[in-house]
PDB file of N, CA and C in Angstrom:
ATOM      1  N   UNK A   1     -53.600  13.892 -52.295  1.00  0.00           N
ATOM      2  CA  UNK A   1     -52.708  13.738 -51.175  1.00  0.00           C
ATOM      3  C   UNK A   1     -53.086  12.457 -50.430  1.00  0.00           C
ATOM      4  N   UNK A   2     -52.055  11.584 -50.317  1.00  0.00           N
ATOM      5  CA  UNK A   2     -52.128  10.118 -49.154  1.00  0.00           C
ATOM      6  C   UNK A   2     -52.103  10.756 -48.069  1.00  0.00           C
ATOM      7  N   UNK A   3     -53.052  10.322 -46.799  1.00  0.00           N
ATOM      8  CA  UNK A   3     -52.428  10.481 -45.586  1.00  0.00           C
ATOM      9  C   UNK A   3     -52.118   9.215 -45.018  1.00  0.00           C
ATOM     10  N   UNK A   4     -50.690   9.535 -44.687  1.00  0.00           N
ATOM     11  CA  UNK A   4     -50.065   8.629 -43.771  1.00  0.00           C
ATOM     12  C   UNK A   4     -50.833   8.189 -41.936  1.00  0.00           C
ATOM     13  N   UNK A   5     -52.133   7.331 -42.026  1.00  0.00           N
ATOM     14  CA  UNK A   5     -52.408   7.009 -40.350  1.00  0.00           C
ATOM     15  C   UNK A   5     -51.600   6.901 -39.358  1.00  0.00           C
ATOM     16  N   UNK A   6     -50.579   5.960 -39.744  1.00  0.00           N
ATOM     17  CA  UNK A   6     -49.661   5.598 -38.985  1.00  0.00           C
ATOM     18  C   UNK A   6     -48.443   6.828 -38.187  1.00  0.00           C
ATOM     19  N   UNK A   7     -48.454   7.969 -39.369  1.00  0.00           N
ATOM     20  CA  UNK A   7     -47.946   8.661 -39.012  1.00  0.00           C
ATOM     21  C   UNK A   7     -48.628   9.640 -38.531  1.00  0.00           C
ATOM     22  N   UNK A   8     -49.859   9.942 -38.503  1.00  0.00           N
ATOM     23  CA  UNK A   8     -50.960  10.411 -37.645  1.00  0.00           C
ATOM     24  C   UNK A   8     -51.187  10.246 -36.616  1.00  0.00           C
ATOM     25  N   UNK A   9     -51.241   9.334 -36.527  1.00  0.00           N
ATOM     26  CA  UNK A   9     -51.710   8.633 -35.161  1.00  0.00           C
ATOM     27  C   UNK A   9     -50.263   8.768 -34.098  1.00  0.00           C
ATOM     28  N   UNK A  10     -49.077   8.429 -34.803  1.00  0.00           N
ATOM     29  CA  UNK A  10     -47.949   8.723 -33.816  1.00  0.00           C
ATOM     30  C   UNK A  10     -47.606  10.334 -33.369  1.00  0.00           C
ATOM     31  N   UNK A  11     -48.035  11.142 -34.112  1.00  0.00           N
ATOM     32  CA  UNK A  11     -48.671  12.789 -33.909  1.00  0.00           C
ATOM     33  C   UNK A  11     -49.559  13.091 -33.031  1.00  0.00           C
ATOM     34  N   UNK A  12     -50.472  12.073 -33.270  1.00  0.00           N
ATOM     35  CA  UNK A  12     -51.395  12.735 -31.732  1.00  0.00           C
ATOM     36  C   UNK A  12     -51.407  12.013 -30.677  1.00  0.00           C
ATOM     37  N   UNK A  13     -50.523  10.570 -30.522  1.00  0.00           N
ATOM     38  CA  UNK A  13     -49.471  10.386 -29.640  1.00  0.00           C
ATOM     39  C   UNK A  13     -48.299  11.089 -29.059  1.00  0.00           C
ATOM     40  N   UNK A  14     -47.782  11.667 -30.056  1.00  0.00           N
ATOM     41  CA  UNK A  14     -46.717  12.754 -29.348  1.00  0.00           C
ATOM     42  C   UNK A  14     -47.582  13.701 -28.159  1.00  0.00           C
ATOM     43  N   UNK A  15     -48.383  14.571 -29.006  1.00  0.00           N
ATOM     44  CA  UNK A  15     -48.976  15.692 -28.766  1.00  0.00           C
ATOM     45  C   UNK A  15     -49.658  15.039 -26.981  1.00  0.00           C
ATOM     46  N   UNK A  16     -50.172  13.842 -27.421  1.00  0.00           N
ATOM     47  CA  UNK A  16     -50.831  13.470 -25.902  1.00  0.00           C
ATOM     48  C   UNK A  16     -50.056  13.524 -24.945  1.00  0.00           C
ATOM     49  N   UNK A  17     -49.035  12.869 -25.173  1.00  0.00           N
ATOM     50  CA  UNK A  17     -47.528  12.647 -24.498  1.00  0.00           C
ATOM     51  C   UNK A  17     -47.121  13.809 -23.787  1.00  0.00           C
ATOM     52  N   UNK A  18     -46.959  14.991 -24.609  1.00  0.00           N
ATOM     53  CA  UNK A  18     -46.224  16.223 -24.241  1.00  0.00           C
ATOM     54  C   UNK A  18     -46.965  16.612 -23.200  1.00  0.00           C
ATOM     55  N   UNK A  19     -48.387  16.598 -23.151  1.00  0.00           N
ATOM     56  CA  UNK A  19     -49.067  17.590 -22.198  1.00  0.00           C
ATOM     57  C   UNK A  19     -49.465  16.487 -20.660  1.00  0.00           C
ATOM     58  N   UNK A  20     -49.142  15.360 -20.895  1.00  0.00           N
ATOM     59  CA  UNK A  20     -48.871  14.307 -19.623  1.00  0.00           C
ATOM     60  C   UNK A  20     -50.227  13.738 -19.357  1.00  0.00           C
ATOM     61  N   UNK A  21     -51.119  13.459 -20.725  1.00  0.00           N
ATOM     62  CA  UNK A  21     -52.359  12.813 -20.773  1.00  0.00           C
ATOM     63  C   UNK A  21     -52.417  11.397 -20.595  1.00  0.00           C
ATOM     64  N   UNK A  22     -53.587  10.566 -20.237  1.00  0.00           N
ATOM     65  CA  UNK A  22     -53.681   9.403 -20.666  1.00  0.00           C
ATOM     66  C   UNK A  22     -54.658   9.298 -21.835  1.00  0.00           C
ATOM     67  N   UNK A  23     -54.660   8.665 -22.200  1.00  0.00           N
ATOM     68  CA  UNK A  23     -55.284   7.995 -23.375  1.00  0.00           C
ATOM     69  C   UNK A  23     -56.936   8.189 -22.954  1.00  0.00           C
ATOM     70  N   UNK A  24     -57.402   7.285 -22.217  1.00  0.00           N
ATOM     71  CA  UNK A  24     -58.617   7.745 -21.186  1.00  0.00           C
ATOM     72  C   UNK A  24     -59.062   8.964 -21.288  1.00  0.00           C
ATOM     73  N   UNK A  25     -58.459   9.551 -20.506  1.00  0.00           N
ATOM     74  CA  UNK A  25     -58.751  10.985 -19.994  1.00  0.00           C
ATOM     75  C   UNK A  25     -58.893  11.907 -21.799  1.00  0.00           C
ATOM     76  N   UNK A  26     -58.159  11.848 -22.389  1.00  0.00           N
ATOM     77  CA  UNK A  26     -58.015  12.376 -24.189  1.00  0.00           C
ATOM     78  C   UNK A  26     -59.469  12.165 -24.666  1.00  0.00           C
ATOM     79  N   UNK A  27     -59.500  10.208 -24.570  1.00  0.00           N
ATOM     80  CA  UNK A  27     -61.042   9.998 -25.248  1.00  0.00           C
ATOM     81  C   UNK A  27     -62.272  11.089 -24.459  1.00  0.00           C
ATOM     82  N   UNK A  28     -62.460  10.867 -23.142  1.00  0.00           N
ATOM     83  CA  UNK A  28     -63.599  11.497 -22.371  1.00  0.00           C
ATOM     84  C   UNK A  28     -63.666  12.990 -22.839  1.00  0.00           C
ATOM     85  N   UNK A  29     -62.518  13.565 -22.799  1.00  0.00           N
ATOM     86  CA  UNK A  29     -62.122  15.130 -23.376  1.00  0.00           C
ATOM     87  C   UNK A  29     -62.913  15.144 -25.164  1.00  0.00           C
ATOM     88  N   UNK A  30     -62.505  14.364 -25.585  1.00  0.00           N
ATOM     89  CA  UNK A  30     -62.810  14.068 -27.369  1.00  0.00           C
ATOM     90  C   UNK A  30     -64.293  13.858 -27.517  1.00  0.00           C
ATOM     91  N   UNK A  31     -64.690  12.980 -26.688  1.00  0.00           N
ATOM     92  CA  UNK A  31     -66.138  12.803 -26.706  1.00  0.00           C
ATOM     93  C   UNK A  31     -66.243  11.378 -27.741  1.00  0.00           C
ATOM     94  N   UNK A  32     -64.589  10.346 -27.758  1.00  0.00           N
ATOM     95  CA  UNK A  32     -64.836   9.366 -28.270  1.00  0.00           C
ATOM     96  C   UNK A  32     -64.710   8.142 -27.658  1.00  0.00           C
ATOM     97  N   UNK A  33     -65.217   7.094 -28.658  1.00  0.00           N
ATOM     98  CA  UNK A  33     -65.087   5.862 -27.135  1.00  0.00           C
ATOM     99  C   UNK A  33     -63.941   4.663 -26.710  1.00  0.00           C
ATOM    100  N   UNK A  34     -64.132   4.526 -26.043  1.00  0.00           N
ATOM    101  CA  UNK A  34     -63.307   3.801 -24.778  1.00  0.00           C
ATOM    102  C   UNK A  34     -62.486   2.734 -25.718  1.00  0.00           C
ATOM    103  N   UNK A  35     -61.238   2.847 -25.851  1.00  0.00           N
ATOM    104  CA  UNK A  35     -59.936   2.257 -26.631  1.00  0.00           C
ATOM    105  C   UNK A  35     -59.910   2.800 -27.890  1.00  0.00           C
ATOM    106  N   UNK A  36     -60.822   4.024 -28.380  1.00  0.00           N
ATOM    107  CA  UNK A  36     -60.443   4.026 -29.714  1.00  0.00           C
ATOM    108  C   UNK A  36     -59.181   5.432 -30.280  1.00  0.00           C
ATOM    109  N   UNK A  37     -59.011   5.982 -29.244  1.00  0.00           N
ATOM    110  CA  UNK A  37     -57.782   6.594 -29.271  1.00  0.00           C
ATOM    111  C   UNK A  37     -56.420   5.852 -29.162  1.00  0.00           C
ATOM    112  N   UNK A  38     -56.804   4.641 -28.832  1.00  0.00           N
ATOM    113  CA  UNK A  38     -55.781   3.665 -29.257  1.00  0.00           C
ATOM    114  C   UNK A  38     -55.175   3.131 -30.517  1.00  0.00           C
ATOM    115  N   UNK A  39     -56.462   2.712 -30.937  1.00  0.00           N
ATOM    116  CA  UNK A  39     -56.848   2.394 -31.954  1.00  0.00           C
ATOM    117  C   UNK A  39     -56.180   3.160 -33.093  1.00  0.00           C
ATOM    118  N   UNK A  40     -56.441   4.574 -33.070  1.00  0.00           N
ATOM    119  CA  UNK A  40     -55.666   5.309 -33.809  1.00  0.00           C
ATOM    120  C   UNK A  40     -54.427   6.082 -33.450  1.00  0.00           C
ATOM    121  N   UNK A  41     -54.143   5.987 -32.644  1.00  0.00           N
ATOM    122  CA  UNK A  41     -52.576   5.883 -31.911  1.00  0.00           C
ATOM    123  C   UNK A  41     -51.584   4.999 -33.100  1.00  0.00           C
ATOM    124  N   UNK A  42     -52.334   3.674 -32.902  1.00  0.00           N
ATOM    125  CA  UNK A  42     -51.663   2.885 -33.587  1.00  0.00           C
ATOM    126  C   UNK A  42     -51.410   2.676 -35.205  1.00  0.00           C
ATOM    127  N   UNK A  43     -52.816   3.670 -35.738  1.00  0.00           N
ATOM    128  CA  UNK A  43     -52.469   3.494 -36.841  1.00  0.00           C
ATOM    129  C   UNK A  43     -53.830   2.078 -37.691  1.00  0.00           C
ATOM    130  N   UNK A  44     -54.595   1.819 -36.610  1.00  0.00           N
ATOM    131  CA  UNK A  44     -55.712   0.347 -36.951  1.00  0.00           C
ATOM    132  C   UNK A  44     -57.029   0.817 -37.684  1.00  0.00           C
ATOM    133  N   UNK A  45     -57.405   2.629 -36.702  1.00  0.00           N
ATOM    134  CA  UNK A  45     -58.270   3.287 -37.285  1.00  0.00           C
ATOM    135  C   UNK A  45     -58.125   4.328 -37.731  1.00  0.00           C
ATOM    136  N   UNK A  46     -58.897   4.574 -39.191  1.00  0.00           N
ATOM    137  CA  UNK A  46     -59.372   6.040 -39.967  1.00  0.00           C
ATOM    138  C   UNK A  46     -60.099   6.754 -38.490  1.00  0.00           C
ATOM    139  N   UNK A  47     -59.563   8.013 -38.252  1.00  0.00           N
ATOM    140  CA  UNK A  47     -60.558   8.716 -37.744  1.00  0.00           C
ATOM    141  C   UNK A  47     -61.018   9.663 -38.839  1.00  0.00           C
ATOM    142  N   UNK A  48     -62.420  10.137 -38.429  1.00  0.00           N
ATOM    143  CA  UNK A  48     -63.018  11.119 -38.996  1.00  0.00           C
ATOM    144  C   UNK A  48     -62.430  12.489 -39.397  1.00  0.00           C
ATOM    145  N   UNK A  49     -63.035  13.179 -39.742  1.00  0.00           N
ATOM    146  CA  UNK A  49     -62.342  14.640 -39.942  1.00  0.00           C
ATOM    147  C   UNK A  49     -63.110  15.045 -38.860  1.00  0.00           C
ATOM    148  N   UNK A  50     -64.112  14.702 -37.978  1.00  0.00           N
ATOM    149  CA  UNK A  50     -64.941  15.314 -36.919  1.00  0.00           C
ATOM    150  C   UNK A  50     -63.656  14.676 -35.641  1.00  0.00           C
ATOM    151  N   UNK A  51     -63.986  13.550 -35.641  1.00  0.00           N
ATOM    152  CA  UNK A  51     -62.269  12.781 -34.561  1.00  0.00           C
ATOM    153  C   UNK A  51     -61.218  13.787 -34.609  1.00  0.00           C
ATOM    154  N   UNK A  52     -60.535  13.728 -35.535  1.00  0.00           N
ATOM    155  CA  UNK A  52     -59.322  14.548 -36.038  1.00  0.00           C
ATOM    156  C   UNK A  52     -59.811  15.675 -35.011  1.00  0.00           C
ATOM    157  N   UNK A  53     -60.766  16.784 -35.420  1.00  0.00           N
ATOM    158  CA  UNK A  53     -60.976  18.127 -35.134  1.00  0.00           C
ATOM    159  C   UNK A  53     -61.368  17.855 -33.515  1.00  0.00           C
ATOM    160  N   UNK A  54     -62.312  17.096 -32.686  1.00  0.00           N
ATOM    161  CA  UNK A  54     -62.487  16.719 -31.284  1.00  0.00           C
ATOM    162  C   UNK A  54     -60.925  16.691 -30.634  1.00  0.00           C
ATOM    163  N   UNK A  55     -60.251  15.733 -31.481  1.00  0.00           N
ATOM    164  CA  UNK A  55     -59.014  15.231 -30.910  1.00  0.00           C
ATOM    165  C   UNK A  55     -57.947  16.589 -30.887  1.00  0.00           C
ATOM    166  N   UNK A  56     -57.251  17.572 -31.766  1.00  0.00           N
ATOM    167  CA  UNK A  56     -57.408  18.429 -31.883  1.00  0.00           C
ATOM    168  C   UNK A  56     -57.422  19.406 -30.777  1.00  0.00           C
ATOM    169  N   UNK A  57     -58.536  19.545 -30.637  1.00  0.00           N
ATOM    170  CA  UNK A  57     -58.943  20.600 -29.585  1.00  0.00           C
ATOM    171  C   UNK A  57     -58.659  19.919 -28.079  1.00  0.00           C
ATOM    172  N   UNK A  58     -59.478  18.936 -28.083  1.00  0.00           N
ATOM    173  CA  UNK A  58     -58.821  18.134 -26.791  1.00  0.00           C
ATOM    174  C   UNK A  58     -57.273  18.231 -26.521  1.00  0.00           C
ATOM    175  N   UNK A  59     -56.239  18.083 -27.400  1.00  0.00           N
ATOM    176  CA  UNK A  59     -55.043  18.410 -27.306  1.00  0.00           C
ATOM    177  C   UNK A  59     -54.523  19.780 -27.318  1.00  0.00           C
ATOM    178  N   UNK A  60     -55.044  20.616 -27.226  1.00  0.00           N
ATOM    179  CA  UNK A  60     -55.085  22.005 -27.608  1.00  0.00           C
ATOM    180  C   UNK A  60     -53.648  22.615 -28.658  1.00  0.00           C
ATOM    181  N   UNK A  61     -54.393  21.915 -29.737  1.00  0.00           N
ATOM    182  CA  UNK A  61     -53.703  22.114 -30.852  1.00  0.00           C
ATOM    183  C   UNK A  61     -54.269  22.289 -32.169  1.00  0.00           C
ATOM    184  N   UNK A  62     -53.772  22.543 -33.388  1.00  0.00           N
ATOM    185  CA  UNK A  62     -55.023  22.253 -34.680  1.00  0.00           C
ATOM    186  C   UNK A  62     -54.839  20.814 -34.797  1.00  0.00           C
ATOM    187  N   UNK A  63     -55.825  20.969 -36.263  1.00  0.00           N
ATOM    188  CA  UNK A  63     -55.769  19.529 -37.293  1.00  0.00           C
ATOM    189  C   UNK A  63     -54.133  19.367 -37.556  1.00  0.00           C
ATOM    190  N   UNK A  64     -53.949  20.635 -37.698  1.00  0.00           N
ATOM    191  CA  UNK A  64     -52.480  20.296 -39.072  1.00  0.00           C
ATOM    192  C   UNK A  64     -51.535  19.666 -38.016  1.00  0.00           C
ATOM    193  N   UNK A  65     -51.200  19.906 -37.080  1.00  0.00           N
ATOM    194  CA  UNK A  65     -50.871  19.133 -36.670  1.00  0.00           C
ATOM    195  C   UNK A  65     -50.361  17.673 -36.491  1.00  0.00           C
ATOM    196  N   UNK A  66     -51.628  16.618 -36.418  1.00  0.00           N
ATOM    197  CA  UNK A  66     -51.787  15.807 -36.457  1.00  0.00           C
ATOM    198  C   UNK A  66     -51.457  15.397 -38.563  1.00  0.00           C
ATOM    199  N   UNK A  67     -52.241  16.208 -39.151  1.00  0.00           N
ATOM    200  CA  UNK A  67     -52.252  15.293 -40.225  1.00  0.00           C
ATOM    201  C   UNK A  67     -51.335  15.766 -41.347  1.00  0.00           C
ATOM    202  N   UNK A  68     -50.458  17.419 -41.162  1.00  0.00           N
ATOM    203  CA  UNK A  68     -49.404  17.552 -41.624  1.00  0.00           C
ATOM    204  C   UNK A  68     -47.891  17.837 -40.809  1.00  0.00           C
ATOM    205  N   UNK A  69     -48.193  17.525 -39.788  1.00  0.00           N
ATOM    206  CA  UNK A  69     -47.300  17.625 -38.893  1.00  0.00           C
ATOM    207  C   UNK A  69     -47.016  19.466 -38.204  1.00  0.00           C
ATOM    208  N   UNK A  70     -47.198  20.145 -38.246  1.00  0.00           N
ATOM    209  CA  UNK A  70     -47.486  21.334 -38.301  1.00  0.00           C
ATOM    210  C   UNK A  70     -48.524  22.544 -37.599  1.00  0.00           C
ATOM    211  N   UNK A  71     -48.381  22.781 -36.544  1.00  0.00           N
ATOM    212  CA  UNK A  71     -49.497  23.155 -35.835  1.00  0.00           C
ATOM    213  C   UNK A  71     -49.906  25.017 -36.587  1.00  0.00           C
ATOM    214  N   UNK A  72     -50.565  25.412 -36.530  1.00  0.00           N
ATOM    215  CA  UNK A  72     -51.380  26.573 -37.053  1.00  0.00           C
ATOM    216  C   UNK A  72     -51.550  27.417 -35.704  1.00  0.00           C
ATOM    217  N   UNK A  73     -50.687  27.920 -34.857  1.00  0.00           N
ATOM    218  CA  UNK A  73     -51.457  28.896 -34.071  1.00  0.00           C
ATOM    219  C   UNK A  73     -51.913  29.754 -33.510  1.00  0.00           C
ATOM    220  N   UNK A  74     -51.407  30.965 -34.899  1.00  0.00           N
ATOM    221  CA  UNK A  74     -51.957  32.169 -35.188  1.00  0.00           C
ATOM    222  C   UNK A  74     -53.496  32.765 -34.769  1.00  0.00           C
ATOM    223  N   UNK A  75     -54.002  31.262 -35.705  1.00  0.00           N
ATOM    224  CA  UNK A  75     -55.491  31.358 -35.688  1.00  0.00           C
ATOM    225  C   UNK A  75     -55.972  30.308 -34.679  1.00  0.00           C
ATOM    226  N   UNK A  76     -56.465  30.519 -34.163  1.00  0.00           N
ATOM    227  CA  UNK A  76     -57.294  29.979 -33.166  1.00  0.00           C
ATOM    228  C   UNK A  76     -59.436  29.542 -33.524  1.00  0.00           C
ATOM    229  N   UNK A  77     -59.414  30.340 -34.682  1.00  0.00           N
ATOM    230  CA  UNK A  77     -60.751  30.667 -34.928  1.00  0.00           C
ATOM    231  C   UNK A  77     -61.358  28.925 -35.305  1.00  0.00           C
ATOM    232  N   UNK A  78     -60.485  28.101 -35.993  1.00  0.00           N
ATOM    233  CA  UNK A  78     -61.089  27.261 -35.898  1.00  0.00           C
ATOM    234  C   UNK A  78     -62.064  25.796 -34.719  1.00  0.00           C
ATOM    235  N   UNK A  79     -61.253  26.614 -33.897  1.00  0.00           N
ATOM    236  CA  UNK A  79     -62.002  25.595 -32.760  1.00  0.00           C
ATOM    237  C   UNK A  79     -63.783  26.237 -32.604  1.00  0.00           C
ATOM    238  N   UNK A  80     -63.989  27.409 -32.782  1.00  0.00           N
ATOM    239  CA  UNK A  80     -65.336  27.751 -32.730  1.00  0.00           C
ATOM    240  C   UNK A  80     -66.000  26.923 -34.350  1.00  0.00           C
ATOM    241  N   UNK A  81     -64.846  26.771 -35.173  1.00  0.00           N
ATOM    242  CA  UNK A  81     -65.772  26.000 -36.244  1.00  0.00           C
ATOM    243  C   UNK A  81     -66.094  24.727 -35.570  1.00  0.00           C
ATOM    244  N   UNK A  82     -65.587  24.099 -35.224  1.00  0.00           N
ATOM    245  CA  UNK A  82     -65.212  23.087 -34.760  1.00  0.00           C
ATOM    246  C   UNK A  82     -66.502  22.543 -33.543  1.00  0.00           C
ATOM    247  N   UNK A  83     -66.875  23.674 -32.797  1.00  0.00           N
ATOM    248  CA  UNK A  83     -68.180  23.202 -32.270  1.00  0.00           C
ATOM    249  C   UNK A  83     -69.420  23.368 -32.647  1.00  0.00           C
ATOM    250  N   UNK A  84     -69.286  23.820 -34.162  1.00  0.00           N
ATOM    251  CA  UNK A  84     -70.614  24.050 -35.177  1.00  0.00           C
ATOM    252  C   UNK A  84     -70.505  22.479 -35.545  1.00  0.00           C
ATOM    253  N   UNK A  85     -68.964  21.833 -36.055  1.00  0.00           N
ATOM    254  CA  UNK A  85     -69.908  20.473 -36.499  1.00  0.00           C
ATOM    255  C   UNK A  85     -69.802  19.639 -35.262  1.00  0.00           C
ATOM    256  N   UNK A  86     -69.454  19.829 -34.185  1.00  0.00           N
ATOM    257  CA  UNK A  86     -70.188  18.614 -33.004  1.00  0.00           C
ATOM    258  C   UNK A  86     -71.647  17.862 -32.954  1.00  0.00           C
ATOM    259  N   UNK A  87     -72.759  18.785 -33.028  1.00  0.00           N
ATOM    260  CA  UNK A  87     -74.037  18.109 -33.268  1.00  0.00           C
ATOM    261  C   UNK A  87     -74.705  17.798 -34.437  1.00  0.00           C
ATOM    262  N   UNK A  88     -73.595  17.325 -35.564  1.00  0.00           N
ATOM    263  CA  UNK A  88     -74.162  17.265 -36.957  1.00  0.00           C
ATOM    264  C   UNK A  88     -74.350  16.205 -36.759  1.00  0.00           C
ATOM    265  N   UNK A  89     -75.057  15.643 -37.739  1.00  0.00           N
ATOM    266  CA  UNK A  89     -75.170  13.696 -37.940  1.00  0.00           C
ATOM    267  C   UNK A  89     -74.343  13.327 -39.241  1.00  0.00           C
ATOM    268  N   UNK A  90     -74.024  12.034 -39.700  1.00  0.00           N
ATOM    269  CA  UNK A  90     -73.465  11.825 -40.984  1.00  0.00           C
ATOM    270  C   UNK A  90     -73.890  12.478 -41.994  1.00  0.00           C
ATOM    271  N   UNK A  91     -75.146  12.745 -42.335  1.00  0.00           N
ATOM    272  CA  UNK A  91     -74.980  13.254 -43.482  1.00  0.00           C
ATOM    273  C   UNK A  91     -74.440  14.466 -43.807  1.00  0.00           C
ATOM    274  N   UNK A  92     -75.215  14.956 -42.390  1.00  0.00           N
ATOM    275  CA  UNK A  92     -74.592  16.608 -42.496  1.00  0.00           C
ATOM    276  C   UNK A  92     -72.721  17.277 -42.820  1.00  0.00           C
ATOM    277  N   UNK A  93     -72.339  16.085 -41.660  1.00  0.00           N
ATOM    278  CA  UNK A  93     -71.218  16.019 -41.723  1.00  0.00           C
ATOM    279  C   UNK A  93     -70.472  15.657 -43.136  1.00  0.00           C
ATOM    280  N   UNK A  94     -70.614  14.972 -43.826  1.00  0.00           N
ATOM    281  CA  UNK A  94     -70.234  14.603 -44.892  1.00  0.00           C
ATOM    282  C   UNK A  94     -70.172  15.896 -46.091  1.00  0.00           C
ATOM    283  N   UNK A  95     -71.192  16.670 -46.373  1.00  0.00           N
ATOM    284  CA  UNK A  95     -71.137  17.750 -46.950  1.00  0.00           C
ATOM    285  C   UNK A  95     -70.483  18.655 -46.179  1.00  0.00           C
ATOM    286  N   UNK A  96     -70.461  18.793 -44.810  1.00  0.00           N
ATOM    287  CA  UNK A  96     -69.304  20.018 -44.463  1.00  0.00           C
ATOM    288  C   UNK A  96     -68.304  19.786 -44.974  1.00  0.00           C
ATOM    289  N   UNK A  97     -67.017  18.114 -44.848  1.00  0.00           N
ATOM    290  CA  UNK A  97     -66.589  18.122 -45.077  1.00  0.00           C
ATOM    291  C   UNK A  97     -66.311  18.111 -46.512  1.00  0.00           C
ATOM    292  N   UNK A  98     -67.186  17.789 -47.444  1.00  0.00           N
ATOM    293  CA  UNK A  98     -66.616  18.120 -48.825  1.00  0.00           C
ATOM    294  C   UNK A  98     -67.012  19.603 -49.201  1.00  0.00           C
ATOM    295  N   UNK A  99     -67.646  20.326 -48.529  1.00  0.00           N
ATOM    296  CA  UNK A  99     -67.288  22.071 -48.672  1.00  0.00           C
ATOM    297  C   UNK A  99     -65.790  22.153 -47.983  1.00  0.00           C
ATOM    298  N   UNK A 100     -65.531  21.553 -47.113  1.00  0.00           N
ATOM    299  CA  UNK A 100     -64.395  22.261 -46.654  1.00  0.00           C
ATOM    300  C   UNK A 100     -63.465  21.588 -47.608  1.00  0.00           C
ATOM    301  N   UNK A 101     -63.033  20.439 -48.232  1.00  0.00           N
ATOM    302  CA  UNK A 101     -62.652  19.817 -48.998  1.00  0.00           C
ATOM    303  C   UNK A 101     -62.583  20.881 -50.834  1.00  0.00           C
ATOM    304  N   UNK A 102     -63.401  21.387 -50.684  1.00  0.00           N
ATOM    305  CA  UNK A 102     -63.965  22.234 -52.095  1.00  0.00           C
ATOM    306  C   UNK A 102     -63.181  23.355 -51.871  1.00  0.00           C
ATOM    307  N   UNK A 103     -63.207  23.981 -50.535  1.00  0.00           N
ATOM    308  CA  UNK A 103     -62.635  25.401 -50.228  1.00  0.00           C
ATOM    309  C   UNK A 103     -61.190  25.149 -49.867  1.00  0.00           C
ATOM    310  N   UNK A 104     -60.577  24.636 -49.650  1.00  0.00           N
ATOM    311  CA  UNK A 104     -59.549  24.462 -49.424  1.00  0.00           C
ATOM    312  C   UNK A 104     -58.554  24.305 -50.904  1.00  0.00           C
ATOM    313  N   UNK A 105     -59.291  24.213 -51.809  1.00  0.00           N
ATOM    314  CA  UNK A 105     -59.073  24.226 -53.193  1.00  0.00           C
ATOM    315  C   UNK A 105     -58.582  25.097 -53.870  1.00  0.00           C
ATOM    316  N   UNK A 106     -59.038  26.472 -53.534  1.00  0.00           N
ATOM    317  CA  UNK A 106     -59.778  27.732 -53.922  1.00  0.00           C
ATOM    318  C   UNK A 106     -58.356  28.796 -53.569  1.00  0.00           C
ATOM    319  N   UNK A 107     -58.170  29.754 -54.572  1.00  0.00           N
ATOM    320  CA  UNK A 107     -56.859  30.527 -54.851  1.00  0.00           C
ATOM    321  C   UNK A 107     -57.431  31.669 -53.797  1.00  0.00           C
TER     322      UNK A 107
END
């Protein structure tokens, strides 16, 4: 699967939009830094799958959202995943995401 940034990024532009955020106020909420919710607004930066999931919750919405257009919100359970990987470091992070990458596979 391609993901479309550009069309990502104009997703969690909407989503910011709707709830009468600034950009600012989103990053400080996200815990990312200063212009780079711009950045991917626009479509300039890859965010992470950790970004994605900060950003996400900061918007009080899921991933799918943002990266299939589609919000999920039955379940709610993932935002408690979601503050298991906050204090990971890269590496760690990197194998969550290719378990979650692996499981998402899976019948």
């Amino acid at each position: 699967m391609n993901l479309d940034y550009k069309e990502i990024g104009r997703r969690i532009a909407r989503r910011r939009k709707q709830l009468g955020l600034k950009q600012a106020a989103v990053e400080e909420m996200a815990e990312i830094g200063y212009k780079y919710l711009s950045s991917i607004e626009r479509g300039l930066s890859i965010p992470s799958t950790e970004v994605v999931m900060r950003l996400a919750a900061a918007l009080e919405t899921t991933p799918d959202e943002f990266l299939v257009g589609t919000a999920r919100q039955e379940d709610q359970r993932w935002k408690g995943i979601a503050e298991y990987l906050r204090p990971m470091d890269g590496k760690k992070l990197d194998v969550a995401e290719s378990f979650l990458a692996w499981l998402s596979q899976q019948p």
